[in-house]
Protein backbone atom coordinates (compact mmCIF):
# COMPACT_ATOMS: atom_id res chain seq x y z
CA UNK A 1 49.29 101.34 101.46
CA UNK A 2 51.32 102.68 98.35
CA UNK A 3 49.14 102.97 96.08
CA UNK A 4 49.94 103.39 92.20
CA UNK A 5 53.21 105.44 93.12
CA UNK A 6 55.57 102.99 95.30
CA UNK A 7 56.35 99.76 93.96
CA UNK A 8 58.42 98.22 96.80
CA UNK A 9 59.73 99.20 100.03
CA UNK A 10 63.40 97.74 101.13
CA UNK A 11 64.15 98.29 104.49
CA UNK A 12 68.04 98.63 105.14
CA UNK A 13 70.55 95.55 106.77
CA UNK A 14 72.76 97.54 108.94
CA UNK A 15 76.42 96.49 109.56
CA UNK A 16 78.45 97.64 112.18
CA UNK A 17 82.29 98.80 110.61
CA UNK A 18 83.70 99.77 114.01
CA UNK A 19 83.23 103.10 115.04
CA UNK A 20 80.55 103.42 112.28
CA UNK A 21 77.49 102.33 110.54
CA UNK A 22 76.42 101.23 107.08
CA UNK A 23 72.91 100.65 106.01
CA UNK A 24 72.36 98.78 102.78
CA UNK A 25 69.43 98.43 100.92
CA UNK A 26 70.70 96.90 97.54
CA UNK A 27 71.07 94.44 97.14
CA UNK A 28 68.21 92.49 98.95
CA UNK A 29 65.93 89.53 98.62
CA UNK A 30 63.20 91.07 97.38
CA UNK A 31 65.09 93.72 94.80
CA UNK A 32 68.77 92.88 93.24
CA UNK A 33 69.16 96.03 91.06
CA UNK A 34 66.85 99.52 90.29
CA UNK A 35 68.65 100.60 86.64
CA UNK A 36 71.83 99.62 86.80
CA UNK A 37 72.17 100.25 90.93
CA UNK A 38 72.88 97.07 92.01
CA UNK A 39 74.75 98.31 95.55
CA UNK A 40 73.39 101.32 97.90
CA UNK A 41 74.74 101.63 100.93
CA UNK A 42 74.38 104.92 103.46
CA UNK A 43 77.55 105.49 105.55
CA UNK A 44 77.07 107.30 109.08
CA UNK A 45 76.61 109.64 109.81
CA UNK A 46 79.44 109.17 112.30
CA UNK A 47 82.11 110.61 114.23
CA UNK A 48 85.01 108.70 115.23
CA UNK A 49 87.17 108.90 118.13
CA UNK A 50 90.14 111.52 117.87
CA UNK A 51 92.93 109.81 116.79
CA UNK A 52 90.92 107.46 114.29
CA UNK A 53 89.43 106.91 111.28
CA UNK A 54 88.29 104.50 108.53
CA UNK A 55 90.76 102.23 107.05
CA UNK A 56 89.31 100.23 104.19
CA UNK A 57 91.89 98.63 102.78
CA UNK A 58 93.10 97.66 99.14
CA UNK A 59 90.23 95.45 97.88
CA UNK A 60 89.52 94.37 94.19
CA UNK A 61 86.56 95.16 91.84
CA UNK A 62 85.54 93.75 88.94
CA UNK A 63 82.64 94.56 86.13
CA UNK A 64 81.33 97.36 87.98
CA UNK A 65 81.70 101.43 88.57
CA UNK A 66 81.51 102.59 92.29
CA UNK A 67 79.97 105.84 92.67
CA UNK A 68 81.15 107.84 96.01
CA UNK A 69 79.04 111.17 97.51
CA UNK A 70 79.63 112.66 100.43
CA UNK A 71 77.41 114.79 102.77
CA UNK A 72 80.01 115.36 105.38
CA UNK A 73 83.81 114.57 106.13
CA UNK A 74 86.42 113.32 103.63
CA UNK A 75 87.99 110.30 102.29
CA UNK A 76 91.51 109.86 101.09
CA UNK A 77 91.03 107.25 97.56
CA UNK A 78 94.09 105.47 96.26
CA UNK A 79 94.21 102.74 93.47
CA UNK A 80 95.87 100.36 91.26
CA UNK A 81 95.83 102.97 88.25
CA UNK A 82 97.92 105.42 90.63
CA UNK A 83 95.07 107.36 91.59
CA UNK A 84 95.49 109.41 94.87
CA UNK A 85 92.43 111.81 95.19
CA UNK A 86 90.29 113.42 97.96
CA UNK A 87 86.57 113.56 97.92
CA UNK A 88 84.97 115.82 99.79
CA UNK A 89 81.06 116.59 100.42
CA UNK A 90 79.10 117.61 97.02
CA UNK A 91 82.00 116.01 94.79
CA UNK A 92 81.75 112.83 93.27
CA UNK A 93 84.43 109.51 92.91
CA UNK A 94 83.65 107.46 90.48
CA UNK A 95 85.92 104.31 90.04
CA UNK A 96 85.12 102.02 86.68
CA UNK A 97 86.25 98.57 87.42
CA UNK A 98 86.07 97.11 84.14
CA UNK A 99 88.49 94.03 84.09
CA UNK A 100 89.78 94.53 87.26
CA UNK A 101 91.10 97.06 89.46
CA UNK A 102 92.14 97.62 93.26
CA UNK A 103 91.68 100.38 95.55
CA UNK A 104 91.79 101.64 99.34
CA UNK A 105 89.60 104.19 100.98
CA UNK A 106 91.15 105.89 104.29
CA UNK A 107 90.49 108.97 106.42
CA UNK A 108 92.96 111.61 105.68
CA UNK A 109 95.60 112.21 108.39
CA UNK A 110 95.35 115.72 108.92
CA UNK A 111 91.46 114.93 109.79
CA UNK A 112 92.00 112.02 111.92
CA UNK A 113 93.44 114.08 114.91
CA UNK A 114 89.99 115.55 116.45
CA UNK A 115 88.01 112.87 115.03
CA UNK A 116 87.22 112.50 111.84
CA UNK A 117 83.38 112.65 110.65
CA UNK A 118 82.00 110.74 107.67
CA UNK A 119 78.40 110.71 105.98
CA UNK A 120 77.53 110.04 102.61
CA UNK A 121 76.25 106.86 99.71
CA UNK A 122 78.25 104.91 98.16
CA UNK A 123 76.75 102.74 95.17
CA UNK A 124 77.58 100.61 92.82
CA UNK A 125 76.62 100.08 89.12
CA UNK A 126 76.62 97.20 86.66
CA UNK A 127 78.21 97.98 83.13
CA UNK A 128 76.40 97.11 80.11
CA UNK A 129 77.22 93.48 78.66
CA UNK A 130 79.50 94.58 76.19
CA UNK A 131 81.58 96.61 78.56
CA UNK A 132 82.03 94.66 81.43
CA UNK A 133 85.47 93.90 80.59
CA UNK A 134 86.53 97.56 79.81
CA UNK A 135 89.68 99.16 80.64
CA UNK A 136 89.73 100.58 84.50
CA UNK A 137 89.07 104.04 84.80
CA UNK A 138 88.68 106.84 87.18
CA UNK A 139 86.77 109.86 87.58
CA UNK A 140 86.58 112.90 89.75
CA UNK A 141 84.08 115.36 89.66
CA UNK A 142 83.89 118.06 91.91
CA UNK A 143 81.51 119.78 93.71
CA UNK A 144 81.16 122.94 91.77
CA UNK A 145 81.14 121.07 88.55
CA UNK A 146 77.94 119.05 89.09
CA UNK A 147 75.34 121.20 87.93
CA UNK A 148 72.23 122.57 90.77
CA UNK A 149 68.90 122.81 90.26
CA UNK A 150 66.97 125.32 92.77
CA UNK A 151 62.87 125.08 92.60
CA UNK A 152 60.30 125.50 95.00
CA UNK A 153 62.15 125.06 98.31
CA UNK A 154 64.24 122.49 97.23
CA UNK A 155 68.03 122.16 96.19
CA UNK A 156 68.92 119.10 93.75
CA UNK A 157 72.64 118.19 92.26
CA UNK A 158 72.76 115.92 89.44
CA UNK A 159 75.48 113.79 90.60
CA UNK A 160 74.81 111.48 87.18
CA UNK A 161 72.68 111.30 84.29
CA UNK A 162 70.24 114.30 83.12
CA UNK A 163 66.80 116.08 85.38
CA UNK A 164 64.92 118.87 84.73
CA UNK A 165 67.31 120.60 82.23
CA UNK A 166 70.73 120.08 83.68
CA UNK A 167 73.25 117.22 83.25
CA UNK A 168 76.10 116.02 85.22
CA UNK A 169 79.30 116.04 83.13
CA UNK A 170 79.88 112.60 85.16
CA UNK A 171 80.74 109.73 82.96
CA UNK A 172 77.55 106.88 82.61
CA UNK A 173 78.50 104.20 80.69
CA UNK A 174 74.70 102.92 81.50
CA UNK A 175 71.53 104.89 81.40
CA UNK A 176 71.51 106.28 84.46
CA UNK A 177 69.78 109.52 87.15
CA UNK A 178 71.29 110.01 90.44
CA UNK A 179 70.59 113.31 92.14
CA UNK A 180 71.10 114.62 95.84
CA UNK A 181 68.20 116.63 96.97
CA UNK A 182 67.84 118.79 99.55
CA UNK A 183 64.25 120.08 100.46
CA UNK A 184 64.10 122.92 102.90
CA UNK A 185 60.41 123.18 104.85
CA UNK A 186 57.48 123.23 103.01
CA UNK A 187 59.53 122.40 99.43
CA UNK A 188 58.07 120.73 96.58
CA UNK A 189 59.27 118.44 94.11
CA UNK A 190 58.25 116.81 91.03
CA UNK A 191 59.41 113.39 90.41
CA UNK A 192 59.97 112.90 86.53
CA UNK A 193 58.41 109.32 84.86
CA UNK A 194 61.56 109.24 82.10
CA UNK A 195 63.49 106.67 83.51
CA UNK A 196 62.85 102.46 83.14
CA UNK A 197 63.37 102.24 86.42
CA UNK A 198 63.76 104.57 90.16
CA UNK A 199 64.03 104.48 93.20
CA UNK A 200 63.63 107.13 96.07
CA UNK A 201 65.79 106.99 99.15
CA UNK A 202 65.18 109.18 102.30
CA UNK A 203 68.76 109.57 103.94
CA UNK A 204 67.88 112.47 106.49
CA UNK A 205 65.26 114.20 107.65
CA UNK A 206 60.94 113.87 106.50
CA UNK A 207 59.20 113.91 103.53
CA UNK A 208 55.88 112.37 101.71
CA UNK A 209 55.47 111.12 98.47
CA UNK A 210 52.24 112.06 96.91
CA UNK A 211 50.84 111.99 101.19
CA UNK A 212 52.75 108.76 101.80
CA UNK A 213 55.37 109.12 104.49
CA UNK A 214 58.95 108.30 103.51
CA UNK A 215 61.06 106.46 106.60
CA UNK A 216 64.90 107.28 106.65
CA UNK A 217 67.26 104.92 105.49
CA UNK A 218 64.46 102.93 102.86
CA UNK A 219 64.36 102.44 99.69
CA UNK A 220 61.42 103.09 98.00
CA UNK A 221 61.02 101.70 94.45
CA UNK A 222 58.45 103.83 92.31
CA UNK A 223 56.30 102.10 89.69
CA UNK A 224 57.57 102.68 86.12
CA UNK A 225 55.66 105.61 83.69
CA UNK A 226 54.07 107.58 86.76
CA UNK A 227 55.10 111.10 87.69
CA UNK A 228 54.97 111.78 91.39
CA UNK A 229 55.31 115.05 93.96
CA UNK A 230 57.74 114.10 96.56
CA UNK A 231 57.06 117.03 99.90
CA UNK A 232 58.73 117.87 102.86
CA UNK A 233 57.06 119.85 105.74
CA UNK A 234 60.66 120.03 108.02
CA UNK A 235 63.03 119.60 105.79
CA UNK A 236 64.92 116.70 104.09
CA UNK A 237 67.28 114.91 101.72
CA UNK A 238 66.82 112.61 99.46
CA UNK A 239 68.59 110.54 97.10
CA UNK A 240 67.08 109.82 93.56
CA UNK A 241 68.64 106.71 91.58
CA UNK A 242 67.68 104.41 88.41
CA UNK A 243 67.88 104.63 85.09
CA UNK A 244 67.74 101.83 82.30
CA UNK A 245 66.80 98.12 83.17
CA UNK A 246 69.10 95.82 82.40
CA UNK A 247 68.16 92.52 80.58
CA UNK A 248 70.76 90.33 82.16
CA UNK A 249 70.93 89.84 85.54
CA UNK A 250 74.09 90.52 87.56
CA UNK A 251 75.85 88.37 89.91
CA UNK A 252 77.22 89.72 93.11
CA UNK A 253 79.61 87.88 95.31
CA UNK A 254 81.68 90.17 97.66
CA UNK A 255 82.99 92.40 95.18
CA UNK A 256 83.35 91.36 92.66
CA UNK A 257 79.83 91.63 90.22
CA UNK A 258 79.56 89.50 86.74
CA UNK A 259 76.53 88.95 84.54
CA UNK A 260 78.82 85.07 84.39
CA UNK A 261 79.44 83.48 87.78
CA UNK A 262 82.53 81.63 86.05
CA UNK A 263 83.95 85.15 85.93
CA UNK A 264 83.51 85.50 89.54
CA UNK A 265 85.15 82.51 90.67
CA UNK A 266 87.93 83.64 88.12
CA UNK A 267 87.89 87.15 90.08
CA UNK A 268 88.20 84.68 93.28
CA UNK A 269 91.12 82.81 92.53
CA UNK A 270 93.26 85.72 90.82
CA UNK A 271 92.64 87.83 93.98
CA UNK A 272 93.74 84.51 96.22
CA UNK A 273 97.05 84.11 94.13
CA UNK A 274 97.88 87.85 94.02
CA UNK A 275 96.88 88.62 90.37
CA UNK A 276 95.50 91.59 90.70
CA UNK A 277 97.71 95.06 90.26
CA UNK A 278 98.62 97.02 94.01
CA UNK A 279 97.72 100.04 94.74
CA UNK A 280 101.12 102.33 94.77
CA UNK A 281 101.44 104.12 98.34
CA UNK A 282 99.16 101.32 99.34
CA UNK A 283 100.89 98.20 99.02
CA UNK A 284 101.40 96.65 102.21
CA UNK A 285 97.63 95.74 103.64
CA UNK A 286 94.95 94.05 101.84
CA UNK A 287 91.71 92.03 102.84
CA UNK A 288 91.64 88.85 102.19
CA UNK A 289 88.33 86.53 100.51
CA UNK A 290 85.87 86.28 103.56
CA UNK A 291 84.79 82.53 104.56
CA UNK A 292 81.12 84.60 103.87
CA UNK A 293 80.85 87.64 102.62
CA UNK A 294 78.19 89.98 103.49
CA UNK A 295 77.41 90.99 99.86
CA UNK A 296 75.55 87.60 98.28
CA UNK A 297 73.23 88.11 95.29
CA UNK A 298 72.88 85.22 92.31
CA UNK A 299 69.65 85.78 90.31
């Protein structure tokens, strides 16, 4: 059906957050990482009740960066380094776990009064080998600081990484392209062979990929060295991601992600005992090690 362009097709596992929606597609059985994505999940689009809002609470992280775009709405991000920042649609949060750090993720209160809304990715990405263990760091970038690419109908921000001439000023500590595009009716755009590894993700709207029609909300892994057109007839967006492969596989067990699992059960026990550093301003909730977790993935 695919054809020399589309390698795999993961189809999303939706969970239901209360009062909104996530669909993951990485990881999954049949893919674990595309680059150094290891975690892609699509939140909303939603719109909560007046008087609501998302609460995630302070959770740890360990040998990984979280990467956090918006398309609509706003969360309020607090962390162990003292970190209180807003992100907002076209900016981008990017939290570097490194050796361990925690962090919270609310609606802001002025917002929460008429309902707040909330669309967007948030990924994750494994650190090279010899930075796993790297200091925690965090990053804002905002929206009129990633660069914009206009061609042909269609609208792309680098949100990481380099494409056709521009380059996010957005820290990659891995190889790494992730780009936003937005393709108005009848747009046109090429999909560049550079990368080890990429992956096309539909998150609104249509579009084809060299004639083969792209379902929201999947993941579509291209086949490495070929160049590709990806179309729209209506309109669209799409999210590009991949970058370098990685040798060693990654471990992912809530999350926390490892390329040891001894360093996850380590992860385990600290955040059990209360090891890990509180978030100031955020001190007084946390969430506690599931039974399960929903995020499973040992290569």
């Amino acid at each position: 059906m695919f054809g020399d362009f589309i390698e795999q097709e993961i189809l999303p596992v939706t969970h239901d957050l209360g009062g909104f929606k996530v669909h993951r597609t990485l990881p999954a059985k049949a893919r674990t990482m595309v680059g150094p994505f290891l975690f892609f999940d699509q939140m909303g689009p939603a719109h909560l009740p007046p008087g609501h809002g998302i609460d995630v609470r302070p959770h740890p992280h360990i040998n990984l960066s979280t990467v956090t775009y918006l398309f609509d709405g706003a969360i309020d991000h607090r962390d162990s380094l003292g970190t209180a920042k807003r992100i907002e649609p076209g900016a981008v949060n990017l939290m570097t776990a490194g050796h361990g750090i925690v962090h919270s993720e609310r609606s802001p209160g002025d917002e929460r009064s008429d309902g707040p809304v909330l669309s967007g990715i948030q990924t994750w990405l494994a650190l090279p080998d010899a930075l796993e263990e790297t200091d925690p760091a965090f990053e804002h970038v905002s929206a009129a600081g990633l660069p914009i690419v206009e061609a042909n109908g269609a609208q792309a921000r680098i949100v990481m990484g380099s494409l056709w001439g521009a380059t996010a000023p957005t820290t990659a500590l891995a190889g790494a392209i992730y780009a936003d595009i937005i393709l108005q009716p009848g747009a046109t755009v090429p999909i560049d062979a550079a990368a080890d590894e990429r992956a096309l993700y539909l998150a609104q709207g249509e579009a084809t990929l060299e004639g083969v029609p792209l379902t929201p909300m999947t993941l579509y892994v291209l086949r490495p060295g070929i160049a590709a057109t990806l179309r729209s007839a209506n309109g669209g967006r799409a999210m590009l991601c991949g970058g370098d492969a990685f040798a060693t596989p990654r471990h992912v067990w809530w999350n926390f992600v490892s390329s040891r699992r001894d360093r996850i059960a380590e992860a385990k026990r600290a955040w059990m005992a209360g090891d890990f550093p509180r978030v100031p301003g955020d001190a007084q909730e946390w969430i506690p090690i599931p039974e399960v977790p929903k995020t499973v993935s040992y290569p």
